[in-house]
Protein backbone atom coordinates (compact mmCIF):
# COMPACT_ATOMS: atom_id res chain seq x y z
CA UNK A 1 -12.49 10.20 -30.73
CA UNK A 2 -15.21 7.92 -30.08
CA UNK A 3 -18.60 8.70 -31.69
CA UNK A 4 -22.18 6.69 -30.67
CA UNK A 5 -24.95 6.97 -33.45
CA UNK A 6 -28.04 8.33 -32.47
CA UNK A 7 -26.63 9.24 -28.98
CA UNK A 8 -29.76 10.40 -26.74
CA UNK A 9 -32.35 8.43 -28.54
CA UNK A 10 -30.79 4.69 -30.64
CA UNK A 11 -30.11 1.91 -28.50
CA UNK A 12 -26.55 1.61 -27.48
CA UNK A 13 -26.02 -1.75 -29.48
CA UNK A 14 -25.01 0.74 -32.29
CA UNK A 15 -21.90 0.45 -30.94
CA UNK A 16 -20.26 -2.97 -31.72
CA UNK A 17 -20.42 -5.27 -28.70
CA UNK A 18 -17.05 -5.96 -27.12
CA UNK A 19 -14.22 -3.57 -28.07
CA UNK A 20 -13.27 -1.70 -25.18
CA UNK A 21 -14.55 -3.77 -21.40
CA UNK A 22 -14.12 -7.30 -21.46
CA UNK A 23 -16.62 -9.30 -19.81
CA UNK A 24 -20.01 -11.16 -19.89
CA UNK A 25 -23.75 -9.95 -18.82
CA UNK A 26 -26.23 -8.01 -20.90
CA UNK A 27 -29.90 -7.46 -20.56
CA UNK A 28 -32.42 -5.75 -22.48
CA UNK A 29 -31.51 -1.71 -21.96
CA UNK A 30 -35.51 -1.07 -23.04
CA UNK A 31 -36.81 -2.36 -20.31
CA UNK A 32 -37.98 -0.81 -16.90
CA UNK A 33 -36.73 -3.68 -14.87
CA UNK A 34 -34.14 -2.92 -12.30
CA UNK A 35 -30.82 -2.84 -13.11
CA UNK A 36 -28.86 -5.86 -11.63
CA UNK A 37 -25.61 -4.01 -10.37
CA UNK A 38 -23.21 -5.79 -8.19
CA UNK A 39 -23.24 -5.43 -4.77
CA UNK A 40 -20.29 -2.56 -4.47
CA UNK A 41 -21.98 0.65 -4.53
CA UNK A 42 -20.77 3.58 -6.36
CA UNK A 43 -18.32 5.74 -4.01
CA UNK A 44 -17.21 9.46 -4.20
CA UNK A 45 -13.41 9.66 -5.70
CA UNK A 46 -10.85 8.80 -2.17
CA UNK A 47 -10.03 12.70 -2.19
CA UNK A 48 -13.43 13.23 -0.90
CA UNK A 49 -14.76 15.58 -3.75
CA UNK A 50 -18.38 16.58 -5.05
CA UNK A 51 -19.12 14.93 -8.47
CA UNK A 52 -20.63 17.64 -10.68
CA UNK A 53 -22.60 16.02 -12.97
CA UNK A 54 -23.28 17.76 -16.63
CA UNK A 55 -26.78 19.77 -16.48
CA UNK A 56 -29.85 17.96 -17.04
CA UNK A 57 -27.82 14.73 -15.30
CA UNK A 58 -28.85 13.49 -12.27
CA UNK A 59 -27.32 10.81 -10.42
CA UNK A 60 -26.06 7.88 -11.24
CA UNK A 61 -27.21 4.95 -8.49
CA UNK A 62 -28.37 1.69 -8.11
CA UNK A 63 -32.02 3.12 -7.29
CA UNK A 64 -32.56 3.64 -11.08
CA UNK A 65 -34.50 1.23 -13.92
CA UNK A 66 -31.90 0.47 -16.78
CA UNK A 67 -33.47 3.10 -19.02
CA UNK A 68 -32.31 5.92 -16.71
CA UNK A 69 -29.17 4.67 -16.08
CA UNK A 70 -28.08 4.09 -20.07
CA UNK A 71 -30.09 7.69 -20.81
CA UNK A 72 -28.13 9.18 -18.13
CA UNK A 73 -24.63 7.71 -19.36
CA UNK A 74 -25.61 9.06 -22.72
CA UNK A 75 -25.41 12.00 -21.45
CA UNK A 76 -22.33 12.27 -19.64
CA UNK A 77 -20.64 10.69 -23.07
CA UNK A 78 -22.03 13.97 -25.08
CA UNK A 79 -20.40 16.41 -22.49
CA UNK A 80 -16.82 14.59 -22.43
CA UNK A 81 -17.49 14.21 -26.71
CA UNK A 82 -18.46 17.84 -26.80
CA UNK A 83 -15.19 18.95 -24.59
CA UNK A 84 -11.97 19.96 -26.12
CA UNK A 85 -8.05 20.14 -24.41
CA UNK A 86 -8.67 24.25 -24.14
CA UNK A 87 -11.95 24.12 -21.41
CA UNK A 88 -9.93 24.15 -18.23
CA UNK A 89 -13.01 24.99 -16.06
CA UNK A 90 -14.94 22.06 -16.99
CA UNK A 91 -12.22 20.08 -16.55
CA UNK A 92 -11.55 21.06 -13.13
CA UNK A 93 -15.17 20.85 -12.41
CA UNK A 94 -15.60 16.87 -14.31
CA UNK A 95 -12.44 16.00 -12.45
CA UNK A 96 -13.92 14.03 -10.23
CA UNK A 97 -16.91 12.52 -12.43
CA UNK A 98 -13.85 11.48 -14.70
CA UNK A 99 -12.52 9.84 -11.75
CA UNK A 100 -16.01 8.31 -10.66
CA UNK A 101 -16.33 6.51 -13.85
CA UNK A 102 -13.04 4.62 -13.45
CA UNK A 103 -14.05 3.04 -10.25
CA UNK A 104 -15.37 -1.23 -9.60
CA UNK A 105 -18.43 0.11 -9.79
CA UNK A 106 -18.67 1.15 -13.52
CA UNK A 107 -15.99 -0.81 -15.19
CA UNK A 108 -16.70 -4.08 -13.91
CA UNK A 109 -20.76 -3.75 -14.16
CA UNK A 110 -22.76 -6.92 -15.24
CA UNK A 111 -24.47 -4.96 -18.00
CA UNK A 112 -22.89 -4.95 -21.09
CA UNK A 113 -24.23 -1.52 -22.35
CA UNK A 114 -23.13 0.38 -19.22
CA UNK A 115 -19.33 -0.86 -19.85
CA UNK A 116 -20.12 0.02 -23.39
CA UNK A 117 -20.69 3.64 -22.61
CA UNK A 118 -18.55 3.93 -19.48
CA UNK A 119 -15.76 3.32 -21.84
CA UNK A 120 -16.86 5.56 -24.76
CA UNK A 121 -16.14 8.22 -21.56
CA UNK A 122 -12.71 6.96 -20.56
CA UNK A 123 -11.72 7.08 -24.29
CA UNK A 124 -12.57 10.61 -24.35
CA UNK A 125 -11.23 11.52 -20.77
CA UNK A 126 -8.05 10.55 -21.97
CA UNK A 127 -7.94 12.72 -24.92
CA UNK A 128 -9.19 15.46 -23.07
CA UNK A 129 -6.29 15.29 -19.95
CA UNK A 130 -3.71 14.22 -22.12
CA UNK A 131 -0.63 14.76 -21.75
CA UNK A 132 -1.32 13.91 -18.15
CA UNK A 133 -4.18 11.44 -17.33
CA UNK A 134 -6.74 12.09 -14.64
CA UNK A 135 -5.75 8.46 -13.13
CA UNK A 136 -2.85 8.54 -11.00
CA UNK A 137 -3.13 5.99 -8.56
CA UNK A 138 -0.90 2.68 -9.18
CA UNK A 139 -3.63 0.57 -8.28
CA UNK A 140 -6.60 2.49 -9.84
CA UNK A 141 -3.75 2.49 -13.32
CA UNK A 142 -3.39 -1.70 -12.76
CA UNK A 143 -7.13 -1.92 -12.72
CA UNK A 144 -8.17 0.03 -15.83
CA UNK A 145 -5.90 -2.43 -17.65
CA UNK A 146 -5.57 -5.30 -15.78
CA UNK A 147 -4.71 -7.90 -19.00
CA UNK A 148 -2.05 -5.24 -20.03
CA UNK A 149 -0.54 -5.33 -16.09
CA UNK A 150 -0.26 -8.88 -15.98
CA UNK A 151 1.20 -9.34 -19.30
CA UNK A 152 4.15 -7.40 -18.46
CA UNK A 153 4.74 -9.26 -15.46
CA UNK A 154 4.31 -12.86 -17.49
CA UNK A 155 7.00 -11.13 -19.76
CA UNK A 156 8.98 -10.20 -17.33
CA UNK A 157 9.48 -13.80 -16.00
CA UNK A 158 9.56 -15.40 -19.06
CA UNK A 159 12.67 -13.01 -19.85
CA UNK A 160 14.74 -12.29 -16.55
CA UNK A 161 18.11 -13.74 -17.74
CA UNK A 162 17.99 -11.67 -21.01
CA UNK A 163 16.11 -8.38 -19.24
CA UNK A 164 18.38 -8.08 -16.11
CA UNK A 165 21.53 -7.08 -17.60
CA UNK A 166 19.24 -3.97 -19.20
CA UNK A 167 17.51 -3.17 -15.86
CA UNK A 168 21.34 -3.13 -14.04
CA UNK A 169 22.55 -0.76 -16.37
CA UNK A 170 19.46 1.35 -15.83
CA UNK A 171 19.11 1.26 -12.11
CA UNK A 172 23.35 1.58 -12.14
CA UNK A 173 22.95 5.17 -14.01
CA UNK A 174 20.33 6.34 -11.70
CA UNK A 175 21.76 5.23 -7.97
CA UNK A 176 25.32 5.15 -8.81
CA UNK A 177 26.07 7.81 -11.43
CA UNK A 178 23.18 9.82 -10.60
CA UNK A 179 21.99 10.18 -13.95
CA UNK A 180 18.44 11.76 -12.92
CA UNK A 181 17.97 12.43 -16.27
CA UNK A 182 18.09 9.04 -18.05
CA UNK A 183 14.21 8.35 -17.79
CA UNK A 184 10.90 9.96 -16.48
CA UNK A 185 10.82 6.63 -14.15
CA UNK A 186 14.11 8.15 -12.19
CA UNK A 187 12.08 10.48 -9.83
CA UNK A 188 10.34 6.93 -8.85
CA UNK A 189 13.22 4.87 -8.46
CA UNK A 190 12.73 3.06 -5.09
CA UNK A 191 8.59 2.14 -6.39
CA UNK A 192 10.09 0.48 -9.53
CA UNK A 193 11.86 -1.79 -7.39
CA UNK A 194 9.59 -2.81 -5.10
CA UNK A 195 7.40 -3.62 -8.03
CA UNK A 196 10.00 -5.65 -9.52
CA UNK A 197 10.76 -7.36 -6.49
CA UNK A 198 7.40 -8.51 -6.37
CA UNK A 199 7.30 -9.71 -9.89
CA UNK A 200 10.76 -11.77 -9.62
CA UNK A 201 13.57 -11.39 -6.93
CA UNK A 202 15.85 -12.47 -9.75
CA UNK A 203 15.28 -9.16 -11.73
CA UNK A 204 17.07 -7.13 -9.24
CA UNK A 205 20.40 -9.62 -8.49
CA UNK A 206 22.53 -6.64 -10.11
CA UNK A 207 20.89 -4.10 -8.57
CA UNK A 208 21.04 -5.19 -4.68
CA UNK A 209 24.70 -4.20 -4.40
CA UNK A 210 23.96 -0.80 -5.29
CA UNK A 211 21.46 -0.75 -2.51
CA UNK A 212 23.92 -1.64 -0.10
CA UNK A 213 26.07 1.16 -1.45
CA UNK A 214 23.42 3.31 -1.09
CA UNK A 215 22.53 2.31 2.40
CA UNK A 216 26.31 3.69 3.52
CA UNK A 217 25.80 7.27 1.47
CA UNK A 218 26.57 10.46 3.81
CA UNK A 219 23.37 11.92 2.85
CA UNK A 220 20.96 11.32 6.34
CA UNK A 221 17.60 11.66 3.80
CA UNK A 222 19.20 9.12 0.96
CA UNK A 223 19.57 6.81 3.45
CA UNK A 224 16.20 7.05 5.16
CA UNK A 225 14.63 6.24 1.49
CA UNK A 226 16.40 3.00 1.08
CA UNK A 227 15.99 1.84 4.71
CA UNK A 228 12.30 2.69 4.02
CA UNK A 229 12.68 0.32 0.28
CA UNK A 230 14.36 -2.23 2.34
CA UNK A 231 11.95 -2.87 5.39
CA UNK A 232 9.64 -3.26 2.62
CA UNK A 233 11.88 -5.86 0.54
CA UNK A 234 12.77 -7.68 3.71
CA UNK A 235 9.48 -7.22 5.54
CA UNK A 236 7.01 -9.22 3.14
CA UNK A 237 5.65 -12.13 3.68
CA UNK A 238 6.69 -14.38 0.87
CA UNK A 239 10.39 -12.65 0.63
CA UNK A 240 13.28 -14.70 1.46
CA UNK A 241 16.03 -11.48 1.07
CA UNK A 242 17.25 -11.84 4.10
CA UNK A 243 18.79 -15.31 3.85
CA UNK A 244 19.48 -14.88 0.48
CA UNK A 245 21.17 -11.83 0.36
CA UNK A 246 23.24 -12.08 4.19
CA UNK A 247 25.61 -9.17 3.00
CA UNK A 248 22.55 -6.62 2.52
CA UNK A 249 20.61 -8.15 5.61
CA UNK A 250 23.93 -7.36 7.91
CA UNK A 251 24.20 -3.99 6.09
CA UNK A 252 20.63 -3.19 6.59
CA UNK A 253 20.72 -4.07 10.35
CA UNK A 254 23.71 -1.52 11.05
CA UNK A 255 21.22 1.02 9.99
CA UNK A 256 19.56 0.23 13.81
CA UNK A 257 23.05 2.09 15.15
CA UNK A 258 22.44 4.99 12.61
CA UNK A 259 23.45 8.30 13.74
CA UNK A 260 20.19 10.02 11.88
CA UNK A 261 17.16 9.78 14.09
CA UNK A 262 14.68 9.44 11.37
CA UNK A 263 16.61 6.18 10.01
CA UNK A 264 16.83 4.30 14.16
CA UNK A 265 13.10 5.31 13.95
CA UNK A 266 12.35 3.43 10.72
CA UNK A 267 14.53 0.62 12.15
CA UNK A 268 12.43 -0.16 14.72
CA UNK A 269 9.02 0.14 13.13
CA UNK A 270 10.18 -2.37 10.74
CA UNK A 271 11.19 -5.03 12.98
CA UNK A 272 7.76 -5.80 14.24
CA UNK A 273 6.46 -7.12 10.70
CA UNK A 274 9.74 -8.86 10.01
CA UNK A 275 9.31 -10.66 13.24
CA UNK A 276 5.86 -11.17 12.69
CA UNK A 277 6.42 -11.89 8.49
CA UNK A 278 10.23 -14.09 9.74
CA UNK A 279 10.11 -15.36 12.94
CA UNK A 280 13.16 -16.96 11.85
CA UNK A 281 14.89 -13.73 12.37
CA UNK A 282 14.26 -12.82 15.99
CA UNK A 283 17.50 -14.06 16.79
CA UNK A 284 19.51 -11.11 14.74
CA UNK A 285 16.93 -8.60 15.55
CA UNK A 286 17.25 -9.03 19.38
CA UNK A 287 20.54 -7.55 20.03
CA UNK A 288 19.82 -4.49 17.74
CA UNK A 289 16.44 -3.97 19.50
CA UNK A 290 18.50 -4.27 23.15
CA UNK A 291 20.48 -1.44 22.32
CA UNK A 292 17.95 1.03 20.92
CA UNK A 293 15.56 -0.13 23.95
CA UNK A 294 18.67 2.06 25.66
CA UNK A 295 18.47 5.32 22.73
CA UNK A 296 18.95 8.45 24.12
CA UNK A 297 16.04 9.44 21.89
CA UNK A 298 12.44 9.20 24.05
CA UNK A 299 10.49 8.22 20.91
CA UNK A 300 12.59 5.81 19.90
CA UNK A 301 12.56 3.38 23.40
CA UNK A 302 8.32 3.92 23.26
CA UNK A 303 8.54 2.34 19.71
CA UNK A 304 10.74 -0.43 20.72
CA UNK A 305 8.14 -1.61 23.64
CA UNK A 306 5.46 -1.03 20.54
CA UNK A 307 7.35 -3.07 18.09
CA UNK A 308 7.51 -5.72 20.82
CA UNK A 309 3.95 -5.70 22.06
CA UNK A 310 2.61 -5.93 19.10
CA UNK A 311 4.23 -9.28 17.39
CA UNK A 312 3.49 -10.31 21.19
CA UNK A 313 0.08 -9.62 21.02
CA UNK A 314 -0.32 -11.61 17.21
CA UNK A 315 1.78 -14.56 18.79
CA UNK A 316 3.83 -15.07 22.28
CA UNK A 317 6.02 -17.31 20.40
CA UNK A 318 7.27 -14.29 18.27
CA UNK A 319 8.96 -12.68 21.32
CA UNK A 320 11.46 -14.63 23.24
CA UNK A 321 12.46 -13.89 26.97
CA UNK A 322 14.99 -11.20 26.06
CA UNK A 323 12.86 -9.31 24.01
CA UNK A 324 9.73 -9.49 26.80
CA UNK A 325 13.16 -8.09 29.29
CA UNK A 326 13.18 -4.99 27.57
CA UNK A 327 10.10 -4.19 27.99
CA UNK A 328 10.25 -4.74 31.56
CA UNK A 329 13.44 -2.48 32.01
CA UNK A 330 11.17 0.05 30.17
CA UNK A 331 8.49 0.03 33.31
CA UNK A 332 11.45 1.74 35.01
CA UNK A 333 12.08 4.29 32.18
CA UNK A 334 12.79 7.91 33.27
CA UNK A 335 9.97 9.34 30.84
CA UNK A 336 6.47 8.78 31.95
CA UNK A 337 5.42 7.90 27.81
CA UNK A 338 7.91 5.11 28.07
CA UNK A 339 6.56 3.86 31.31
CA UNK A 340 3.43 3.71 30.39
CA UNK A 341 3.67 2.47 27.04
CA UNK A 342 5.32 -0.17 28.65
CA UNK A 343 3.17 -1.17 31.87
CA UNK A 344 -0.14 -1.04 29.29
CA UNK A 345 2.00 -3.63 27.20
CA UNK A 346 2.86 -5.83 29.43
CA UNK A 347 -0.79 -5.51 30.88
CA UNK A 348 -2.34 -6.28 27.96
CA UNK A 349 -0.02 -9.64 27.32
CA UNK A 350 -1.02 -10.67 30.94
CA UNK A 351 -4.60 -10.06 30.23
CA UNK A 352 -4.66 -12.22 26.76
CA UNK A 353 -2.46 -15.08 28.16
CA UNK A 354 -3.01 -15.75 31.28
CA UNK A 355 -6.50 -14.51 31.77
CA UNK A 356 -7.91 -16.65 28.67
CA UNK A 357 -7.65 -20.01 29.31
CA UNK A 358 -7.62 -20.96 25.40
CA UNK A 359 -4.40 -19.30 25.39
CA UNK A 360 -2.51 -22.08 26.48
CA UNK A 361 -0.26 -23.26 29.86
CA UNK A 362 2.79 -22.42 28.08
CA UNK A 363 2.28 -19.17 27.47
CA UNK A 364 0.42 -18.11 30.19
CA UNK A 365 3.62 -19.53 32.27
CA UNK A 366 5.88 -17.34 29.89
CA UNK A 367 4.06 -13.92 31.11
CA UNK A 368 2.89 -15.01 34.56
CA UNK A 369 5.63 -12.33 36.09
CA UNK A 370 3.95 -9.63 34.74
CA UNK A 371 1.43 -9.20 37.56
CA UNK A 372 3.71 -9.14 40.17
CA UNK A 373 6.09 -6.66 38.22
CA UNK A 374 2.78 -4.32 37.76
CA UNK A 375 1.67 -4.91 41.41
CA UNK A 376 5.42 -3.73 42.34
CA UNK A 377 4.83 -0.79 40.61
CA UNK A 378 2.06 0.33 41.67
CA UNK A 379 3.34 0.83 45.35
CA UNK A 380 6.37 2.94 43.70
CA UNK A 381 6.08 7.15 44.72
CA UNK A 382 5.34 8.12 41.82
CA UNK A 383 1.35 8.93 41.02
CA UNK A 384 1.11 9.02 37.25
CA UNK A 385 2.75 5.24 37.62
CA UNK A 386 -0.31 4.43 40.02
């Protein structure tokens, strides 16, 4: 436990400078001049609940001189000192103050002491949750130790021909042998490779066949997951998967023809990223988009036209004549949602290209049908179409 001298009235310097937030800044904590904060403001914990401060403590904000806010941290840091594993109320009830603490706002703060005592809290939060910490967001868990984050990753690369073999194994007992119980990490097996993807491709060589073996399981749900991993994998920006790994790109793309709903669904949504992300790959993504443009599922044609539209509307060039054709077979779909997912599409392509002149000649030449297929449609019977 962490233990400040003279808590409510020595200056916080008692505690040695340096040993728990890294970074610059200081200023005199005596003072009544403003306290220079950064410019993010303190915000209420993402899940929207009221911070309960300890009594006696008001606020913490940026409206307060430097004495207030280091009198009013003292505070806090004698209720979380003064609270054992056993007081379940006030736990609930500092939940989100705990939380509050952890944010930009506190642990990256110009002012040396406020670091100094924001810590002191976070030291004792974490005895006080244990054996399960307050902080459960990846991002929010990266951030409260950044160096420790990237250090892993820098070791990761330095050591990815001796590290693999040990990371095959692993991900070999969990998707192939089913060996749930080989490691807390199991019940998060599709997150830990994403992560590692992101750190080094080359991590995961071993474990991409058992993907693919995964991707042809008879369980509907099982495969849903890994379609859901892969869009991901395939989908980002930087990745080059798809041309480096043809056997799991083919494999993936038969997924398109799946006879679960859910996984022709997750298809489709992913193919707008990849052909905004890998143009490149419009050509492979076309005929499997043709033939769910025909599903016999409603929702999955209107996603189609979306998936379409949308890398339309980021660039023309994305979409290529065939793709822009299934759209317009759409304007004659049987359900009204398709139709007019459709016609609104193609409206709104006709209204950026053509009626923009910055757009260009080419592509206002490439969509310069649409008006007369719209105008056509208008005179059909039906009203809701008008």
């Amino acid at each position: 436990m962490l233990h400040l001298p003279e808590l409510h009235e020595g200056p916080v310097e008692a505690c040695e400078e340096g040993n728990f937030l890294d970074g610059g800044g200081g200023g005199d904590i005596g003072g009544s001049a403003r306290m220079d904060f950064p410019s993010a403001q303190p915000k209420p914990p993402p899940d929207g609940k009221i911070i309960f401060y300890p009594p006696g403590v008001k606020e913490i904000t940026d409206k307060i001189t430097n004495d207030e806010v280091v009198k009013r941290l003292k505070m806090v840091v004698k209720t979380f000192m003064d609270m054992d594993q056993d007081s379940e109320d006030e736990k609930q009830q500092y939940l989100p103050l705990a939380l509050h603490l952890a944010s930009e706002f506190f642990l990256r703060n110009p002012n040396k002491d406020v670091r100094l005592l924001v810590a002191c809290c976070l030291a004792d939060i974490f005895r006080i949750y244990a054996p399960e910490a307050p902080y459960t967001s990846h991002d929010k868990l990266k951030n409260l130790n950044k160096q420790a984050f990237d250090l892993a990753k820098i070791l990761l690369k330095r050591t990815v021909q001796t590290i693999e073999p040990c990371i095959a194994n692993f991900f070999n007992q969990v998707l192939v042998l089913g060996k749930s119980s080989v490691s807390d990490l199991s019940e998060h097996i599709f997150d830990l490779i994403q992560e590692l993807f992101a750190v080094d491709p080359n991590l995961l060589l071993s474990v991409m066949p058992q993907l693919e073996f995964k991707l042809k399981s008879n369980d509907g749900e099982e495969r849903l997951a890994v379609v859901r991993l892969l869009a991901k994998l395939f989908g980002s920006k930087d990745s080059d998967l798809a041309t480096q790994n043809r056997p799991l790109w083919q494999c993936f793309l038969g997924r398109f023809n799946d006879i679960h709903v859910p996984v022709r669904l997750e298809s489709v949504k992913f193919a707008s990223h990849c052909l905004m992300n890998h143009p490149d790959l419009a050509k492979d993504l076309t005929e499997y988009l043709k033939v769910r443009s025909h599903d016999p599922e409603e929702a999955i044609r209107h996603d189609v036209i979306v998936t379409i539209i949308t890398a339309g509307k980021r660039d023309l060039s994305l979409v290529n004549d065939q793709l822009l054709g299934f759209v317009r077979e759409r304007t004659l779909d049987k359900r009204w949602r398709v139709r007019k997912e459709a016609m609104m599409g193609l409206a709104q392509l006709y209204k950026k290209y053509c009626l923009h002149a910055e757009a260009g000649k080419d592509a206002a030449e490439k969509v310069s049908w649409i008006k007369d297929k719209l105008l056509h449609i208008y005179y059909q019977n039906s009203i809701d179409d008008k």
